[in-house]
N, C-alpha and C. Protein backbone atom coordinates (compact mmCIF):
# COMPACT_ATOMS: atom_id res chain seq x y z
N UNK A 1 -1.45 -46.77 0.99
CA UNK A 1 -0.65 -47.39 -0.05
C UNK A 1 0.83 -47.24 0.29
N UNK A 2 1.60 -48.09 1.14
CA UNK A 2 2.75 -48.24 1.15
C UNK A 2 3.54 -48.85 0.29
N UNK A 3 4.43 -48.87 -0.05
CA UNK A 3 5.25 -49.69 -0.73
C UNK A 3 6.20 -49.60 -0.90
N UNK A 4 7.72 -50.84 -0.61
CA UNK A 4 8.98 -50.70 -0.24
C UNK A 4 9.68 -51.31 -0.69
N UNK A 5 10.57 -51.39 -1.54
CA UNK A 5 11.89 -51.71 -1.88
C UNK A 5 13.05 -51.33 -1.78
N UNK A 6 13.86 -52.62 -2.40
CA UNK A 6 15.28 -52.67 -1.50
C UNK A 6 16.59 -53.19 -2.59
N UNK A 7 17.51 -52.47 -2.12
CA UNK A 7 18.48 -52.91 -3.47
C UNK A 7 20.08 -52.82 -2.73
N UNK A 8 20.91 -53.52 -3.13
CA UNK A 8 21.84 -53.70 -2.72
C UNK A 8 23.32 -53.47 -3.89
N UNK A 9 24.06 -52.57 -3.53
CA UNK A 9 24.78 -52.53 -5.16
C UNK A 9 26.39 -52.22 -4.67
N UNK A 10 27.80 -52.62 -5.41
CA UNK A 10 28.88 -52.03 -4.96
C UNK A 10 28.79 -50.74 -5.02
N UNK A 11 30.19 -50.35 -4.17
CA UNK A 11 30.47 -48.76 -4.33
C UNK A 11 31.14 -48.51 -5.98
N UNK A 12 30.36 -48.49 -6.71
CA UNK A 12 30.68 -48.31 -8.21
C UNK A 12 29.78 -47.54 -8.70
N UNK A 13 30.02 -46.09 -9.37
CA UNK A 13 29.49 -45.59 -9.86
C UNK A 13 28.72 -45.70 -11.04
N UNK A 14 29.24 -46.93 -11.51
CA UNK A 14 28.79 -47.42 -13.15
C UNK A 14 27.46 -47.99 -12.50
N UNK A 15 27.16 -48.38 -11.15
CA UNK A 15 25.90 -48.82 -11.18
C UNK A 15 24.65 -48.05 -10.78
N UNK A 16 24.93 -46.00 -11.21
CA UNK A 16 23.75 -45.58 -11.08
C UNK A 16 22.58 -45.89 -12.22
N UNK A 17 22.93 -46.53 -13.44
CA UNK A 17 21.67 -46.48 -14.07
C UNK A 17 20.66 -47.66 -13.43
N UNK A 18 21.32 -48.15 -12.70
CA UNK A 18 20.82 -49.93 -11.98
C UNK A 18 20.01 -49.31 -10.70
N UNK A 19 20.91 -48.51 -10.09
CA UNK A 19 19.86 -47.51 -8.86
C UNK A 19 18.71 -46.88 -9.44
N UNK A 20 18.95 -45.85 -10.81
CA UNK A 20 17.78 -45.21 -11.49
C UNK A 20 16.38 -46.41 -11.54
N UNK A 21 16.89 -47.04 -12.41
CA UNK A 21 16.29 -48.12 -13.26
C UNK A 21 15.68 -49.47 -11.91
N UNK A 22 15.69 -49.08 -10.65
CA UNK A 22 15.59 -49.90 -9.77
C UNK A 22 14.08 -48.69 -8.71
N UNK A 23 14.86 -47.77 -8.81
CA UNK A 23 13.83 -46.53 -8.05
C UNK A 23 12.40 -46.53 -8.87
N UNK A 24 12.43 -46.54 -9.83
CA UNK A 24 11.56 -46.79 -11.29
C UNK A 24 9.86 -47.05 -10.93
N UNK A 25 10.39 -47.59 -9.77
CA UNK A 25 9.20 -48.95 -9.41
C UNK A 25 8.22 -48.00 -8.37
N UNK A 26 9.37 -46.94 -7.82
CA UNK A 26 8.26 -45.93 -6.67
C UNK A 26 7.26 -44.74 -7.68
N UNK A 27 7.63 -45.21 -8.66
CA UNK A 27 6.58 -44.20 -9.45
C UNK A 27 5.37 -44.93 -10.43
N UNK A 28 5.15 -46.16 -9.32
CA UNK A 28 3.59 -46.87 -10.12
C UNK A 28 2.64 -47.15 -8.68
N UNK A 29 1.46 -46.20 -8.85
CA UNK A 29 1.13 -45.18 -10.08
C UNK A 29 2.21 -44.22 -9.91
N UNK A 30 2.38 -43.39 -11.40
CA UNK A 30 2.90 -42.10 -11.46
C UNK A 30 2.64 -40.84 -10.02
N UNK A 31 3.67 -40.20 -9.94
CA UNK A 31 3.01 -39.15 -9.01
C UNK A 31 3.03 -37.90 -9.79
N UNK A 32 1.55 -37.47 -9.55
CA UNK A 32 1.40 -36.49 -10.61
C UNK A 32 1.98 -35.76 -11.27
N UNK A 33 2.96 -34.71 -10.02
CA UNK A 33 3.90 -33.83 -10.50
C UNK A 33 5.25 -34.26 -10.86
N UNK A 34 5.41 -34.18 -12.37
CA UNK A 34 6.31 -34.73 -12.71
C UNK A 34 7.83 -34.09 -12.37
N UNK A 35 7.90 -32.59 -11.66
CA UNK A 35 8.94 -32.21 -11.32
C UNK A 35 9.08 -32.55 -9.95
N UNK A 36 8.44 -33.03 -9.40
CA UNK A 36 8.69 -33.89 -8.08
C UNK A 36 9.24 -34.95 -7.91
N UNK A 37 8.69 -35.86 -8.98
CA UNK A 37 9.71 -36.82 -9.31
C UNK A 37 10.57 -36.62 -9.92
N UNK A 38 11.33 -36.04 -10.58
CA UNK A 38 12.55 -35.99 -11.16
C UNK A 38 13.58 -35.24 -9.55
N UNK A 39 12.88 -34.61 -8.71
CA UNK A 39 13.72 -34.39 -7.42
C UNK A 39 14.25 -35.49 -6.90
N UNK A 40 12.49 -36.24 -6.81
CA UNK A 40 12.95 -37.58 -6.06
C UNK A 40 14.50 -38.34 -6.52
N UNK A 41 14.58 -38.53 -7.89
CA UNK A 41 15.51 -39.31 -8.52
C UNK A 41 16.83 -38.47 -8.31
N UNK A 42 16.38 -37.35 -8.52
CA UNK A 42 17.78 -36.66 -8.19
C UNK A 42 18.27 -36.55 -6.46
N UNK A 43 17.61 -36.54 -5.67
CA UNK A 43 18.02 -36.75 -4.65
C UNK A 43 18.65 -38.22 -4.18
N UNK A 44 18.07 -39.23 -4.59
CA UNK A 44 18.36 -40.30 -4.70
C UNK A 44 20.16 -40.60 -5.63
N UNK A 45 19.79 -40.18 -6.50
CA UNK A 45 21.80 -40.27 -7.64
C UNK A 45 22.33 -39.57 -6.74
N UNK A 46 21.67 -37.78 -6.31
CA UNK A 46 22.96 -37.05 -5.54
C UNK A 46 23.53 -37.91 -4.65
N UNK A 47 22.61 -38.59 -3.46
CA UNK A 47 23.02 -39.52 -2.55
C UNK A 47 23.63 -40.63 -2.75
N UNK A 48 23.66 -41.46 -3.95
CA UNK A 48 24.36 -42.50 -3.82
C UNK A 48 25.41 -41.89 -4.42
N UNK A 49 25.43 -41.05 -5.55
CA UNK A 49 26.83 -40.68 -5.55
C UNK A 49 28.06 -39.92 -4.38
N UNK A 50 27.26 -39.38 -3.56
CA UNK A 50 28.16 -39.04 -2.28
C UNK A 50 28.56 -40.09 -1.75
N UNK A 51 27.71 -40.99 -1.77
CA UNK A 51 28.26 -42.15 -1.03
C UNK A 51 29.88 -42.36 -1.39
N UNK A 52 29.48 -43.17 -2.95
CA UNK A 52 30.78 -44.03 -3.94
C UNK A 52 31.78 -42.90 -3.43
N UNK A 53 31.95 -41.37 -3.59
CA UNK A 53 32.62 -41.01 -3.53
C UNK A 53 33.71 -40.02 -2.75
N UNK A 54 32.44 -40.25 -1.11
CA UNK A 54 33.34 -39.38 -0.46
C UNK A 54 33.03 -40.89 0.55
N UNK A 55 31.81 -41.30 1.57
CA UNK A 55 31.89 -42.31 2.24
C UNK A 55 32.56 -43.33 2.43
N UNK A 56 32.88 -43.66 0.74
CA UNK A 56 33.13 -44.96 0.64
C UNK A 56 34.63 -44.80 -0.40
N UNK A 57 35.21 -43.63 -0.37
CA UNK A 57 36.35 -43.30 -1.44
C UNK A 57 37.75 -44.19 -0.84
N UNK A 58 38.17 -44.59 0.43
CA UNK A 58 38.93 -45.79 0.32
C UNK A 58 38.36 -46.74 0.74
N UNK A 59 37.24 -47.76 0.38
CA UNK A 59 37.23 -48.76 0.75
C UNK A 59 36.76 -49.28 -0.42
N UNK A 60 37.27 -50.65 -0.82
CA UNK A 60 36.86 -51.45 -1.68
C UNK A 60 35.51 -51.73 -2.40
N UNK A 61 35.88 -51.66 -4.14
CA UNK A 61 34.32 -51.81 -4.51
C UNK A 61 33.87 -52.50 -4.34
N UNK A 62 34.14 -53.73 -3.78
CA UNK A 62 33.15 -54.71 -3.37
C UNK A 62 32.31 -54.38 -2.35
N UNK A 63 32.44 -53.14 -1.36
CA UNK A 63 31.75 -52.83 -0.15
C UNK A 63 30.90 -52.46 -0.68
N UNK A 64 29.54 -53.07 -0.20
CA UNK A 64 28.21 -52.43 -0.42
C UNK A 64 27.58 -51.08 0.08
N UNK A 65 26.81 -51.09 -0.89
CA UNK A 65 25.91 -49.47 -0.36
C UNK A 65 24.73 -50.24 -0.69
N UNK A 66 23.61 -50.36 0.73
CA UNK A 66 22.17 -51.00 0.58
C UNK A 66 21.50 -49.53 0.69
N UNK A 67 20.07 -50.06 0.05
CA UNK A 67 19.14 -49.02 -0.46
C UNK A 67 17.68 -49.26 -0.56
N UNK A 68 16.94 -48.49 0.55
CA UNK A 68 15.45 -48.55 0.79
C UNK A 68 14.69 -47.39 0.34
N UNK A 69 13.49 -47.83 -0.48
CA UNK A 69 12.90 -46.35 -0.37
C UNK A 69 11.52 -47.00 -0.21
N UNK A 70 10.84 -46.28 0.67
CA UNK A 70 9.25 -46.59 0.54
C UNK A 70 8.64 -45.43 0.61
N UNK A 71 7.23 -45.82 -0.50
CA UNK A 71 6.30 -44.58 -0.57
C UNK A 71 5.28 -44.70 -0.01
N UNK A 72 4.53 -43.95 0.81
CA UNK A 72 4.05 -43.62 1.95
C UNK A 72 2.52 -42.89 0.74
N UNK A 73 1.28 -42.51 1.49
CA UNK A 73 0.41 -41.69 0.52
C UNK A 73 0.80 -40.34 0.16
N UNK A 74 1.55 -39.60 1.43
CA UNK A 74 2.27 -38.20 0.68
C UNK A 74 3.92 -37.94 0.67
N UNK A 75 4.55 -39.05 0.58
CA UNK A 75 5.77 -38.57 0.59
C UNK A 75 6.44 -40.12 0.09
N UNK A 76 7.84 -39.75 -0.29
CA UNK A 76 8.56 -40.73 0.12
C UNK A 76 9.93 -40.63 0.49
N UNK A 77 10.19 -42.02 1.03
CA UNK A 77 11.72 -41.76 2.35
C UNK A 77 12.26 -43.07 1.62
N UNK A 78 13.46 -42.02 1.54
CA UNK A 78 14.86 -42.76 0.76
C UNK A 78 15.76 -42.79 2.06
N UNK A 79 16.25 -44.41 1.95
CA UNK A 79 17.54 -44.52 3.20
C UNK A 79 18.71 -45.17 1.98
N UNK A 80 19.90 -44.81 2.38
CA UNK A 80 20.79 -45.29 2.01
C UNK A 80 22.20 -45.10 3.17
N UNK A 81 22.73 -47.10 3.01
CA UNK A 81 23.10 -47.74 3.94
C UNK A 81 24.32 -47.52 3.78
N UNK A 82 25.60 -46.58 4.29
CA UNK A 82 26.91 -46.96 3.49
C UNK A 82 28.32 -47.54 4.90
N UNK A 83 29.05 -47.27 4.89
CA UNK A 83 29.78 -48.39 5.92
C UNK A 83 31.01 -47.19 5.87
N UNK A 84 30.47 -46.09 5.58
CA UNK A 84 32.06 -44.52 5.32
C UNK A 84 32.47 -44.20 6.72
N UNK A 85 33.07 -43.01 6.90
CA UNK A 85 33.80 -42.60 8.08
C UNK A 85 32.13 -41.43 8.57
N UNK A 86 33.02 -41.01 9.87
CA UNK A 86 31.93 -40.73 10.50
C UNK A 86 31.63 -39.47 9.68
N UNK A 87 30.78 -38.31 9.91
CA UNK A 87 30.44 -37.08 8.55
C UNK A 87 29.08 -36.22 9.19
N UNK A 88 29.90 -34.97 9.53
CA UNK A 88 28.69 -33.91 10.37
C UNK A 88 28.05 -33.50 8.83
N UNK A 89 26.82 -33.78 8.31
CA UNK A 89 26.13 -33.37 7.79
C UNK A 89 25.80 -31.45 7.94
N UNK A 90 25.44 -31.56 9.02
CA UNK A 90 24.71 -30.24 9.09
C UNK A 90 25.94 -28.96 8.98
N UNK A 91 27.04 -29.66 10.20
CA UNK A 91 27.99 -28.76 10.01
C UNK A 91 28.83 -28.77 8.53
N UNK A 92 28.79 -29.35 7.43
CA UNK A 92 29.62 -29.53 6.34
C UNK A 92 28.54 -28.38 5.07
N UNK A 93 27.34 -28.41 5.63
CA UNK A 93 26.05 -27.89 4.90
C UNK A 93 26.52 -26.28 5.06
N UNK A 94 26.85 -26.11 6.58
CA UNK A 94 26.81 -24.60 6.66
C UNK A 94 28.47 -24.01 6.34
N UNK A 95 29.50 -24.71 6.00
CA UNK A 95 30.74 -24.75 5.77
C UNK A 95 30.44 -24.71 3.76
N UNK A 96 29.81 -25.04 3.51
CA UNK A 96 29.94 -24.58 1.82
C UNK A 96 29.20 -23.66 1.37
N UNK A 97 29.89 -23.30 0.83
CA UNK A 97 28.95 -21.87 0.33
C UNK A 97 28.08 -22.54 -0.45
N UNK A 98 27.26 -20.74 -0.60
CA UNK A 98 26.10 -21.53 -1.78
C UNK A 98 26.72 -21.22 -3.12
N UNK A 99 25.58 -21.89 -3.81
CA UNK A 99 25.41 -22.56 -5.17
C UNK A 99 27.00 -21.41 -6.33
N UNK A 100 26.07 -20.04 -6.30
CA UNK A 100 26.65 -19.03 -6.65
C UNK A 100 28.12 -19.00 -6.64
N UNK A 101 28.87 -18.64 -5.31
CA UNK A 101 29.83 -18.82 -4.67
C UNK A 101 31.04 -20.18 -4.99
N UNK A 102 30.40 -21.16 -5.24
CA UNK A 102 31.48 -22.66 -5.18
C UNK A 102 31.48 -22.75 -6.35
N UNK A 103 32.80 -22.28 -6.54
CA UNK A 103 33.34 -22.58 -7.49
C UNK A 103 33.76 -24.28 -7.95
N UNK A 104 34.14 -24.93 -6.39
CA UNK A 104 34.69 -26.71 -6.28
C UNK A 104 33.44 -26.78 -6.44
N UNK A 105 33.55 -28.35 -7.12
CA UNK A 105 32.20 -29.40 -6.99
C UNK A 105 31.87 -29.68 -5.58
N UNK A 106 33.11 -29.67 -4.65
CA UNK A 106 33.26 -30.35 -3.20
C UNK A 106 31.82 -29.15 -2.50
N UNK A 107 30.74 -30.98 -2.37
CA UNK A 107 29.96 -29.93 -1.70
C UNK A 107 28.48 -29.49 -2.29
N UNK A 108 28.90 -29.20 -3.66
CA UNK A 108 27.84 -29.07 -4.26
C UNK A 108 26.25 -30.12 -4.32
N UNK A 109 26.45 -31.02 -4.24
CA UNK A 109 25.61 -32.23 -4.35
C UNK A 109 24.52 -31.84 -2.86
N UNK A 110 25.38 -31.90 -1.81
CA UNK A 110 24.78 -31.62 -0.64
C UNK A 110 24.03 -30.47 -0.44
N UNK A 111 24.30 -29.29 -1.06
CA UNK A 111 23.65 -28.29 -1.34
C UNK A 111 22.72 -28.84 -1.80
N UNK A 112 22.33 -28.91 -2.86
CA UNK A 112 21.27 -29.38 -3.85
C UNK A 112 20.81 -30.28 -3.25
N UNK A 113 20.96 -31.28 -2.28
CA UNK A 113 20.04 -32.04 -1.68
C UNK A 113 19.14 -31.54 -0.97
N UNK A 114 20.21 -30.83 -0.05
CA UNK A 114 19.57 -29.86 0.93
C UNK A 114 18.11 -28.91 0.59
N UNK A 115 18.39 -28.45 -0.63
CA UNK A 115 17.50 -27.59 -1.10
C UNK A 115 15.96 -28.37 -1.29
N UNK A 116 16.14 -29.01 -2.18
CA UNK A 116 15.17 -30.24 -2.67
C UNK A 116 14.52 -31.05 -1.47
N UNK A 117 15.29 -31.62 -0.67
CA UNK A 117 14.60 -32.71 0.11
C UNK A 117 13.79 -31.66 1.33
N UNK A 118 12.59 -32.53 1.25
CA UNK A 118 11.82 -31.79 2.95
C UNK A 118 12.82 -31.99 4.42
N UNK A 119 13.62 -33.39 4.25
CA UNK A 119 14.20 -33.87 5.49
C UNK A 119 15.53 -34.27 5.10
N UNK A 120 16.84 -33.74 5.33
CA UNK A 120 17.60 -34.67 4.92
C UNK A 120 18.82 -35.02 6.23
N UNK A 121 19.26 -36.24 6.53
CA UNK A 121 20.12 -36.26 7.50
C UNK A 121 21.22 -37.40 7.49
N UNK A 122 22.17 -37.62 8.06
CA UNK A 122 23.15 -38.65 7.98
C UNK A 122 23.99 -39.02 9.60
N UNK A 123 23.06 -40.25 9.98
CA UNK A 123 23.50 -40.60 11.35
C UNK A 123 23.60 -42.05 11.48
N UNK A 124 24.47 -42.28 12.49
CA UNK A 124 24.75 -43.57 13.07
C UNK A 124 23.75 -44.66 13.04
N UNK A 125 24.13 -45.55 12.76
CA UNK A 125 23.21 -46.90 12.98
C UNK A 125 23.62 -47.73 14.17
N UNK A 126 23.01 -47.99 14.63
CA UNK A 126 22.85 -49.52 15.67
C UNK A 126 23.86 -50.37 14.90
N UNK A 127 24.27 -50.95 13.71
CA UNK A 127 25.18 -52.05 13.40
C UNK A 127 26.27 -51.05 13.02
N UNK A 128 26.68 -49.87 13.44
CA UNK A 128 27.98 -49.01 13.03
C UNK A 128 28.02 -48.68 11.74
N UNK A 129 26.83 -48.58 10.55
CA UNK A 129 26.90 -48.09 9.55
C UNK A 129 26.02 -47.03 9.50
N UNK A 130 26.33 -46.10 8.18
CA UNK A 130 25.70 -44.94 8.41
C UNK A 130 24.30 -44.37 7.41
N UNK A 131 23.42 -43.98 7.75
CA UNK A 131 22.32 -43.82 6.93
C UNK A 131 22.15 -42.55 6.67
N UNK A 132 22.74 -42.14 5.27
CA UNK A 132 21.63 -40.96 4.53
C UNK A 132 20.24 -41.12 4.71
N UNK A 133 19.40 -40.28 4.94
CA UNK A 133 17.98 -40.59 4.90
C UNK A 133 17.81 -39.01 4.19
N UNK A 134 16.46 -39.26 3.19
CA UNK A 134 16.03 -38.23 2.87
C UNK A 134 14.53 -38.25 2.76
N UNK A 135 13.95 -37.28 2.99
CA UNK A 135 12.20 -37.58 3.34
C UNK A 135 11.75 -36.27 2.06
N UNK A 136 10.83 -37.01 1.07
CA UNK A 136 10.20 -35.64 0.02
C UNK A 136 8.69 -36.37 -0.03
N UNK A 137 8.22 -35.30 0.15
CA UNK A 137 6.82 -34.93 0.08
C UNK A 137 6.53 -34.48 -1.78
N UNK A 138 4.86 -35.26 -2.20
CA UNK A 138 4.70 -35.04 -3.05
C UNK A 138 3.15 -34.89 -3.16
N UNK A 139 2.55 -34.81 -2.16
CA UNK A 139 1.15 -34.11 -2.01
C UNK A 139 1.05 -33.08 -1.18
């Protein structure tokens, strides 16, 4: 049972209930554990909101952020497409403290992704844009 959708939205934050309300669709059928899905979704907002606001913080809201997620029988993989500056993931991960410690928001989100997602990474594309990907398991 695969199944994949796709959404395309400005860098505007006013349009996470349209991302929520769009993800909606990877939970028919339901997946059992309902605190799994609420990760899912939250990994999904953490990510597009990093996007709007560090990727994409000078470039115009008209620049898009595209958005795939397909569910797989035990997992599902969220990509999100953004067009930001280049961004060491791993090294920015081990540069913030934890949760306890950070006092700034700067940072926080990525933590909490980190924690939650089975896979999470942010690399180059073939057309010069850059893909969050996050992989969660729910069997």
């Amino acid at each position: 049972m695969n199944k994949k959708i796709y959404l395309k939205v400005n860098t505007d934050l006013t349009a996470s209930p349209q991302v929520l309300s769009w993800f909606e669709q990877m939970n028919q059928p339901p997946i059992p554990d309902q605190k799994i899905w609420w990760q899912c979704q939250t990994l999904l907002i953490e990510g597009f909101t990093n996007i709007v606001e560090h990727a994409h913080k000078n470039l115009p809201i008209e620049t898009p952020i595209e958005m795939e997620a397909v569910r797989f029988n035990q997992y599902i993989e969220i990509r999100i497409l953004s067009k930001g500056e280049p961004f060491d993931l791993e090294q920015q991960l081990q540069q913030t403290s934890e949760f306890e410690e950070n006092e700034q928001e700067r940072g926080r989100g990525l933590k909490i992704m980190s924690a939650i997602a089975d896979k999470l990474s942010y690399e180059r594309t073939e057309d010069n844009r850059y893909c969050l990907f996050i992989n969660k398991y729910y069997c």
